[in-house]
C-alpha atoms as a PDB file:
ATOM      1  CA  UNK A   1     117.428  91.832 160.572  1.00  0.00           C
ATOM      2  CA  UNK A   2     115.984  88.031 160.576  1.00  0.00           C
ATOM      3  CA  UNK A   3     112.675  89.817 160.167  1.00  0.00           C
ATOM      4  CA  UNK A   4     113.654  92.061 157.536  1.00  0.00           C
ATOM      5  CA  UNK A   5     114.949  88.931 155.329  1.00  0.00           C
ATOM      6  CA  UNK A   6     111.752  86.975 156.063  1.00  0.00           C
ATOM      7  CA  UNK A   7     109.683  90.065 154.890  1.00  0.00           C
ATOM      8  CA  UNK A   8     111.701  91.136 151.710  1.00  0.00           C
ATOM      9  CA  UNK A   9     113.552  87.521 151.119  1.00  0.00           C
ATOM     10  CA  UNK A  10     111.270  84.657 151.912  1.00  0.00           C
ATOM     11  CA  UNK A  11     113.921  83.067 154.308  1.00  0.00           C
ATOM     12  CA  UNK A  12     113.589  81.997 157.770  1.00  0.00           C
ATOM     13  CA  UNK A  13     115.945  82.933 160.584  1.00  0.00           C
ATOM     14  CA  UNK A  14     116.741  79.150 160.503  1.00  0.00           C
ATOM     15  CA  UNK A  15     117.986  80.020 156.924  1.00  0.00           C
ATOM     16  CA  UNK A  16     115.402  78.032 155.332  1.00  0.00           C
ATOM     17  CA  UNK A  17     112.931  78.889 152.808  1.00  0.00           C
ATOM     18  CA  UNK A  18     109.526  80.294 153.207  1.00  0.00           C
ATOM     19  CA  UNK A  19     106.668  79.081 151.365  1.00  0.00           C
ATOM     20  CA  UNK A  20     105.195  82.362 149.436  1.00  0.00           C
ATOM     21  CA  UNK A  21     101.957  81.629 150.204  1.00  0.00           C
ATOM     22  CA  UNK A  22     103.688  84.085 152.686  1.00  0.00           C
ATOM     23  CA  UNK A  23     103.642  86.930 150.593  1.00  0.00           C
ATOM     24  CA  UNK A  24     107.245  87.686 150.677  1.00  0.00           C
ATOM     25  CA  UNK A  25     106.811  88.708 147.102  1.00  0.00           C
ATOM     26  CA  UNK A  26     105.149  92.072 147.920  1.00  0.00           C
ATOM     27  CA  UNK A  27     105.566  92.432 151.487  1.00  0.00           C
ATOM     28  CA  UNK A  28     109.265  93.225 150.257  1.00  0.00           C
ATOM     29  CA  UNK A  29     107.751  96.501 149.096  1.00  0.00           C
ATOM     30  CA  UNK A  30     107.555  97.894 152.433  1.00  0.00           C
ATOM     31  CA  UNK A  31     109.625 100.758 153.856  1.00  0.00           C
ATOM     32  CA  UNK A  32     112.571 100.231 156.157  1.00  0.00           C
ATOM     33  CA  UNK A  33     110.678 102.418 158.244  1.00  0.00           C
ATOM     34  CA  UNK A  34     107.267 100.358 157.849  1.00  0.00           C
ATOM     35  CA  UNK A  35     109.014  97.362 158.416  1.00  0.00           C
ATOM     36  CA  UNK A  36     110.471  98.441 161.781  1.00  0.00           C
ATOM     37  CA  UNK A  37     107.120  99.682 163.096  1.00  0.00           C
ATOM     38  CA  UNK A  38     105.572  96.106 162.470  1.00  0.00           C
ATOM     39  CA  UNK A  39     108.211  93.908 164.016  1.00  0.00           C
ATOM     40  CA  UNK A  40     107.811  96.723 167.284  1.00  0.00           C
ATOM     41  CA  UNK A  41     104.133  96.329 167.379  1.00  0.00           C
ATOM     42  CA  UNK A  42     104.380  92.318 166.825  1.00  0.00           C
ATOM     43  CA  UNK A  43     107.078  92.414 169.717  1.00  0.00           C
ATOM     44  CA  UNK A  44     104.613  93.480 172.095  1.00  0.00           C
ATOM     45  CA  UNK A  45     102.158  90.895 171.341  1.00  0.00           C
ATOM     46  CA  UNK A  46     100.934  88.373 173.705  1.00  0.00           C
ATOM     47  CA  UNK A  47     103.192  85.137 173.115  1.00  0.00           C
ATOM     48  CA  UNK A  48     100.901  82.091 172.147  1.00  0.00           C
ATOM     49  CA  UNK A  49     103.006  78.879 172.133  1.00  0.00           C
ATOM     50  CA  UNK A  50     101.876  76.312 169.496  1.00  0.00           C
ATOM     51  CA  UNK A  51     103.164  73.401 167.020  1.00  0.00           C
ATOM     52  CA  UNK A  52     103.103  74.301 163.406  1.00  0.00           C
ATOM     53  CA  UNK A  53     101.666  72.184 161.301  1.00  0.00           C
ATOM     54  CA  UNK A  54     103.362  69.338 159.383  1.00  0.00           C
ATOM     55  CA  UNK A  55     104.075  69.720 155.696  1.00  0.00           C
ATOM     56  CA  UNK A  56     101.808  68.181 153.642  1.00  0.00           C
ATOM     57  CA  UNK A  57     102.977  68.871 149.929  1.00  0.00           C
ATOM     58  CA  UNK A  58     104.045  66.289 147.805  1.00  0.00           C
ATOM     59  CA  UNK A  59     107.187  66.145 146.427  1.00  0.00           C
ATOM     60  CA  UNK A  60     108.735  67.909 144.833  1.00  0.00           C
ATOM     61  CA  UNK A  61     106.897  71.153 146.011  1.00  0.00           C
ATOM     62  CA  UNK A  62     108.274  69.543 149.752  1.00  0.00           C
ATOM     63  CA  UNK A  63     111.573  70.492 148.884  1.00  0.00           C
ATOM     64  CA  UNK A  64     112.192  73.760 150.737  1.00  0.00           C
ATOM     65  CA  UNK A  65     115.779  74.209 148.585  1.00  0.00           C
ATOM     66  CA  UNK A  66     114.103  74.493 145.263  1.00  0.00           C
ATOM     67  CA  UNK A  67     112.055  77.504 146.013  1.00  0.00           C
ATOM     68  CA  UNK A  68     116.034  79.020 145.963  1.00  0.00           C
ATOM     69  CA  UNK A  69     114.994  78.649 141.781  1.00  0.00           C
ATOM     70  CA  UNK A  70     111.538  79.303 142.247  1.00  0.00           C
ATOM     71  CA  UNK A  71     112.825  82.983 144.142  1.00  0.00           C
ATOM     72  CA  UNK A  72     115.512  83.658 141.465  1.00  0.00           C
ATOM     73  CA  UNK A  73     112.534  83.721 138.676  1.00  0.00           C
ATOM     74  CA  UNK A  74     109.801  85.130 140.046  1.00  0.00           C
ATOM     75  CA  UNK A  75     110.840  87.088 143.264  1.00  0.00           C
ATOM     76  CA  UNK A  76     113.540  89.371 141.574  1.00  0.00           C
ATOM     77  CA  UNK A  77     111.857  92.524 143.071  1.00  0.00           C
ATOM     78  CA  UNK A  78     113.133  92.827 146.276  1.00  0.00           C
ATOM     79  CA  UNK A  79     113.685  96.564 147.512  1.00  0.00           C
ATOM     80  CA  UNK A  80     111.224  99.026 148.981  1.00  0.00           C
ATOM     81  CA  UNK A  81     108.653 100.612 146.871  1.00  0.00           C
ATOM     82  CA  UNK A  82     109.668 103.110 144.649  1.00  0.00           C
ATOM     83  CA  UNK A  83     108.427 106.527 144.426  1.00  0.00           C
ATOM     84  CA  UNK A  84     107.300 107.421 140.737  1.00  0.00           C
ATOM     85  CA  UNK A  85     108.281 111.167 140.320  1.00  0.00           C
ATOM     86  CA  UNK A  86     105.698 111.619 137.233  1.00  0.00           C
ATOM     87  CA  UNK A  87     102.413 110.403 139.570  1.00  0.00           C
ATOM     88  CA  UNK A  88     100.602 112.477 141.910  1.00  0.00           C
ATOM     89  CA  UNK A  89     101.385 111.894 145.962  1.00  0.00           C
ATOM     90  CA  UNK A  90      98.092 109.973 146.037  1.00  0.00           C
ATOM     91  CA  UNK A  91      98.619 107.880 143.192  1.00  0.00           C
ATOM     92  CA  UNK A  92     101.621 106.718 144.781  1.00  0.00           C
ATOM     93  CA  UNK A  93     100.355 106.024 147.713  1.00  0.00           C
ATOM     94  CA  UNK A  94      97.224 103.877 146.598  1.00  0.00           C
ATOM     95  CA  UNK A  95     100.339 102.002 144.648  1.00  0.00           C
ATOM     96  CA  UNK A  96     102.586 101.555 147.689  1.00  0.00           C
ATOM     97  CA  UNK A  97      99.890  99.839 149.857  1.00  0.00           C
ATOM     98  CA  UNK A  98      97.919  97.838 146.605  1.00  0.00           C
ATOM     99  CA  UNK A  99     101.511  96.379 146.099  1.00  0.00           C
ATOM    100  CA  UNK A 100     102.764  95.825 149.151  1.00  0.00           C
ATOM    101  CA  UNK A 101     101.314  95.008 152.585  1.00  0.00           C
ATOM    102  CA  UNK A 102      97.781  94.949 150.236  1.00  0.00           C
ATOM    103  CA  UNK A 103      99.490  92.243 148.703  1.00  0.00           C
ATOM    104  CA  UNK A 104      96.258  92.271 145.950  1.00  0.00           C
ATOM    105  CA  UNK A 105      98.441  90.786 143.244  1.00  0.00           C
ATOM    106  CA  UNK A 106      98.401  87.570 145.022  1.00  0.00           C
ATOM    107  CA  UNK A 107      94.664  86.867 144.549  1.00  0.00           C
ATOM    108  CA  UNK A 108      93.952  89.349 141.931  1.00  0.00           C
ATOM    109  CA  UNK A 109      96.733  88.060 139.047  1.00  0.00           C
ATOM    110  CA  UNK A 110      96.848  84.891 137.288  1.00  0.00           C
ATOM    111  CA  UNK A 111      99.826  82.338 137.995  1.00  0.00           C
ATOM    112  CA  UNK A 112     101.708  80.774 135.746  1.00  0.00           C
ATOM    113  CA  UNK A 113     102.139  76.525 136.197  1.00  0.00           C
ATOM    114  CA  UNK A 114     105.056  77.142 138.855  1.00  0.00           C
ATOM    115  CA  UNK A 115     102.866  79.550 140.868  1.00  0.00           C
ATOM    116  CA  UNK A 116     104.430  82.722 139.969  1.00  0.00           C
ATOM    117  CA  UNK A 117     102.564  86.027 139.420  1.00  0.00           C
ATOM    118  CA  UNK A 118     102.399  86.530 135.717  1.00  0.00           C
ATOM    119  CA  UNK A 119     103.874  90.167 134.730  1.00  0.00           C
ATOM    120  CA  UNK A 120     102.828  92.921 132.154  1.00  0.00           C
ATOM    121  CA  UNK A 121      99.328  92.754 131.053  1.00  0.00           C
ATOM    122  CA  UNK A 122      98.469  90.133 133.320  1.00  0.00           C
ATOM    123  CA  UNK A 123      99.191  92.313 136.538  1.00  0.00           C
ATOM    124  CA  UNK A 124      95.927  92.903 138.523  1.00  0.00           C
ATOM    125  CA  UNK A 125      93.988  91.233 135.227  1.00  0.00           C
ATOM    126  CA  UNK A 126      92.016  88.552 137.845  1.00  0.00           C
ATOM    127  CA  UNK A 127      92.828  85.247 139.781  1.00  0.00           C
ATOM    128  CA  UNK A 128      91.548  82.953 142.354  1.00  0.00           C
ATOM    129  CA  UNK A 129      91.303  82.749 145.964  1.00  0.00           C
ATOM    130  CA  UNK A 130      90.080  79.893 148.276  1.00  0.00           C
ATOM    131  CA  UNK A 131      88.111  78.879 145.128  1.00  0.00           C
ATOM    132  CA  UNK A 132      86.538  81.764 144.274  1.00  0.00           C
ATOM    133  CA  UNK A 133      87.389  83.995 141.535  1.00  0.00           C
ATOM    134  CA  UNK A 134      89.483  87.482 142.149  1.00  0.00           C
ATOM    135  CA  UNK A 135      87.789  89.477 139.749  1.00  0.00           C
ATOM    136  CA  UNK A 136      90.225  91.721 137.721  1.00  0.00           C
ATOM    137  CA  UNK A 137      91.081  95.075 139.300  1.00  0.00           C
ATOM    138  CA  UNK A 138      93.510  96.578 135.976  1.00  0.00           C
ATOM    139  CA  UNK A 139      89.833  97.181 133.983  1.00  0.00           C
ATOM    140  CA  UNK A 140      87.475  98.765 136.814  1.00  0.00           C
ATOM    141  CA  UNK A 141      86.665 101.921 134.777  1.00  0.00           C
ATOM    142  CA  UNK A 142      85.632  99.214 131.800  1.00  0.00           C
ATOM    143  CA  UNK A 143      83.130  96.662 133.724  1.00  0.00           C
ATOM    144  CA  UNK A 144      79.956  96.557 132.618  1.00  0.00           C
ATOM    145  CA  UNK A 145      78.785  99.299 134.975  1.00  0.00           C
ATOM    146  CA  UNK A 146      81.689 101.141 135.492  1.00  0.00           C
ATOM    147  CA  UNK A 147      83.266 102.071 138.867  1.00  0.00           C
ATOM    148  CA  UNK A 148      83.815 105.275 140.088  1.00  0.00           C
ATOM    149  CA  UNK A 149      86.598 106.187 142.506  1.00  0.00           C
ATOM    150  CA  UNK A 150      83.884 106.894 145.113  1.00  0.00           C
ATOM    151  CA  UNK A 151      81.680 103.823 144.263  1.00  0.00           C
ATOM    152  CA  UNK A 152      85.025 101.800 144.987  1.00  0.00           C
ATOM    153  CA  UNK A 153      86.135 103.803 148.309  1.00  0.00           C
ATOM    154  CA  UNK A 154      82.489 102.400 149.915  1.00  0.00           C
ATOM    155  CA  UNK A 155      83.440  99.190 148.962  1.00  0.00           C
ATOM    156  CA  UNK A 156      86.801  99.008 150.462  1.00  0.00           C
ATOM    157  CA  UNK A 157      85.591 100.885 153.504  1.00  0.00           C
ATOM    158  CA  UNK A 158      82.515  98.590 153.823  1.00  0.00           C
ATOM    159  CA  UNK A 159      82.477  95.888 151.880  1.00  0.00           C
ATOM    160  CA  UNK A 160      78.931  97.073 149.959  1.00  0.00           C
ATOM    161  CA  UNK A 161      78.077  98.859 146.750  1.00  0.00           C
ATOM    162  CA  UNK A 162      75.029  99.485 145.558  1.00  0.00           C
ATOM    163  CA  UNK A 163      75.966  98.870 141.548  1.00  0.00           C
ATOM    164  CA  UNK A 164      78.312  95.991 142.016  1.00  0.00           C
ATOM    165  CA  UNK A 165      77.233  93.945 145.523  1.00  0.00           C
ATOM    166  CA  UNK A 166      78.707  92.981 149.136  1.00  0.00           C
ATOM    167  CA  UNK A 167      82.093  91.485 149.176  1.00  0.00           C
ATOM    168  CA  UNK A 168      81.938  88.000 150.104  1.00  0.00           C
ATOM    169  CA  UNK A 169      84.601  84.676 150.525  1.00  0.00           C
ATOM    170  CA  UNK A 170      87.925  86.045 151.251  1.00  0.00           C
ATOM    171  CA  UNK A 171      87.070  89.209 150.368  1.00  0.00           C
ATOM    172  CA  UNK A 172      85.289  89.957 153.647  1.00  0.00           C
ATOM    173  CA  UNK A 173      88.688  89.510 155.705  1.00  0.00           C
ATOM    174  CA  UNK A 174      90.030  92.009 153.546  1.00  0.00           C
ATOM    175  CA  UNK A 175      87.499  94.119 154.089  1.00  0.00           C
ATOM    176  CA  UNK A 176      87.509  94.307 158.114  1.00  0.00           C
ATOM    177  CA  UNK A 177      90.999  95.287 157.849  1.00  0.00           C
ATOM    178  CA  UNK A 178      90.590  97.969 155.302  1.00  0.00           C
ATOM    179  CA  UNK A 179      88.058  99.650 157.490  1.00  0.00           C
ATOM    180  CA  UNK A 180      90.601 100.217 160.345  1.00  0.00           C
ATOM    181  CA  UNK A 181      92.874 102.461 157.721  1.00  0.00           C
ATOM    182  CA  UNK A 182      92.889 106.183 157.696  1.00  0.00           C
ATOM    183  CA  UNK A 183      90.391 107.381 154.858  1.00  0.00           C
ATOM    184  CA  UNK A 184      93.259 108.787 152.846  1.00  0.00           C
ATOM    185  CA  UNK A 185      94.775 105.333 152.432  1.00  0.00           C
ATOM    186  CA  UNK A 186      91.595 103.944 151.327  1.00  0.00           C
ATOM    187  CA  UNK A 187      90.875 107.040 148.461  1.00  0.00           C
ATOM    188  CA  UNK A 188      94.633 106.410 147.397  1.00  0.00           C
ATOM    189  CA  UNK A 189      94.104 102.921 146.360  1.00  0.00           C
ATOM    190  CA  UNK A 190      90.902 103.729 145.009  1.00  0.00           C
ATOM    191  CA  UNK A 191      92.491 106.228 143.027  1.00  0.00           C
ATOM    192  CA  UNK A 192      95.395 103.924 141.736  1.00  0.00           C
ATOM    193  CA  UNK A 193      93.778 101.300 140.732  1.00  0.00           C
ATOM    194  CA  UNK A 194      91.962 103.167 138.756  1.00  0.00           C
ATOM    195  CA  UNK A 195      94.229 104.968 137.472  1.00  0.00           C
ATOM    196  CA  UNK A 196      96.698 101.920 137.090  1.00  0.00           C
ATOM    197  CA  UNK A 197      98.748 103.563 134.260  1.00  0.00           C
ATOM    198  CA  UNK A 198      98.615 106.669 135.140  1.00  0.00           C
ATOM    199  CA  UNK A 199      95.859 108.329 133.348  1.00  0.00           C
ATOM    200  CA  UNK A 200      92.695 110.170 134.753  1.00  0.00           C
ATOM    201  CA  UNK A 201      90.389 107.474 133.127  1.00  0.00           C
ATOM    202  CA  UNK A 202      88.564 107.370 136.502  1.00  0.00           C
ATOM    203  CA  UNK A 203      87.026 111.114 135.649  1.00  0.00           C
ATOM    204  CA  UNK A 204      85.847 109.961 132.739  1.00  0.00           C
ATOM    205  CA  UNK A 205      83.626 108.032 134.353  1.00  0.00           C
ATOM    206  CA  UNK A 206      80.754 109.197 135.922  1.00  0.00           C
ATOM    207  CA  UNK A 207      78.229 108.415 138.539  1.00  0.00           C
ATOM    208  CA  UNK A 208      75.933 109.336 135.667  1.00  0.00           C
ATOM    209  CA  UNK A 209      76.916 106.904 132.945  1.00  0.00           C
ATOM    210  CA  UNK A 210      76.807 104.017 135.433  1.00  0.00           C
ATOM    211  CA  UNK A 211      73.659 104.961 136.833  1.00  0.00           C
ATOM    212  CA  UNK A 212      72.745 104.452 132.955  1.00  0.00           C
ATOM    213  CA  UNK A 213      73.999 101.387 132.563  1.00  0.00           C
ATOM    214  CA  UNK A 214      71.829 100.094 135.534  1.00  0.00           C
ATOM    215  CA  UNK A 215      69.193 101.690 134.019  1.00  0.00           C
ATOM    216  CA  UNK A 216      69.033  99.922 130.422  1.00  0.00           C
ATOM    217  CA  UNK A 217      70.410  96.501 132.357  1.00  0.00           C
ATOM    218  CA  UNK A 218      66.957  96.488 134.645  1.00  0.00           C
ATOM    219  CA  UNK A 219      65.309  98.000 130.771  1.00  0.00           C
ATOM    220  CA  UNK A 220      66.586  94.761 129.376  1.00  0.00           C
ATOM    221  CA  UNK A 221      65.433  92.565 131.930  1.00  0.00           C
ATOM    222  CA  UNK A 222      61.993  93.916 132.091  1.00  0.00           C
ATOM    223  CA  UNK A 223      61.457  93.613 128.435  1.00  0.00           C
ATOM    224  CA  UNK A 224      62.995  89.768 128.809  1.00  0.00           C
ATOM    225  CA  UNK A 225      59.841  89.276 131.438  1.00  0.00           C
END
């Protein structure tokens, strides 16, 4: 149970407050039934026996008690993911693991000044990580050479594409641990995020038409030299 409130509530089994640099904010997404399977496998982990580091944030973001406020505006979300009855089975499960354990809001979406995740057209509309900019994810089909569900399964699964480059910065992490998921998992959040709303924008676009656009981009360059 002290797990399940640090996972869906942000709070310690002290009863203090968790920083959300945790992602508390979307591991709360998880299944009871997800949830239960990771505190089991963590159980059986090798104990390692170190001091935590001290806080170094200035006050008043050292106050543990105010994130309290900070959880009652921006963490109001707080029960397993949802099934959406009008999406396919895929489609919903792309969005289950994008929004939860993925946790890609929490590069990929812009804060606001008190850190919080801005909401409606914002979601998934790019961020920054580490100092590197989270590109945005809610306009794939749009990008100058438009991705293709495939074109963005090879990236997940290995971090390359040959239209849009090699995941670098803090997207290589991300990477090594997507290519331990079952393929499925991989196509499904292919498939929702580019299909964020719902529609079947992704078959609209083609290998074809972004071959194209690589085509008259290298045109354009060559006629520059």
């Amino acid at each position: 149970k002290a797990f399940e409130r640090a996972m869906r509530e942000g709070i310690h089994q002290d009863g203090t407050h968790l920083y959300p640099a945790f992602p508390y904010t979307s591991y709360a997404q998880l299944s009871d039934e997800d949830l239960q399977s990771l505190y089991a496998y963590l159980m059986v982990q090798e104990p390692v026996k170190t001091q935590n580091k001290p806080n170094e944030l200035a006050f008043p973001f050292s106050f543990r008690p105010a994130l309290a406020g900070w959880n009652s505006l921006f963490h109001t979300e707080r029960q397993a993911y949802s099934y959406n009855e009008d999406q396919s089975q895929l489609w919903n499960r792309g969005a289950y693991l994008v929004n939860s354990s993925g946790h890609c809001s929490a590069c990929h979406t812009p804060r606001n000044f008190l850190g919080g995740e801005k909401k409606g057209q914002y979601f998934l509309a790019g961020g920054e990580a580490d100092g590197w900019q989270a590109p945005a994810l809610n306009a794939l089909a749009q990008s100058p050479v438009p991705w293709t569900e495939d074109a963005l399964f090879q990236y997940l699964r290995t971090g390359q594409s040959t239209q849009h480059g090699v995941a670098a910065g803090p997207m290589g992490p991300i990477i090594e641990g997507l290519s331990q998921l079952p393929e499925y998992d991989v196509r499904a959040m292919a498939h929702y995020l580019l299909n964020l709303k719902g529609s079947d924008s992704s078959q609209a676009v083609t290998m074809t038409a972004a071959t194209q656009a690589v085509q008259q981009a290298e045109q354009s360059t060559q006629q520059r030299e």
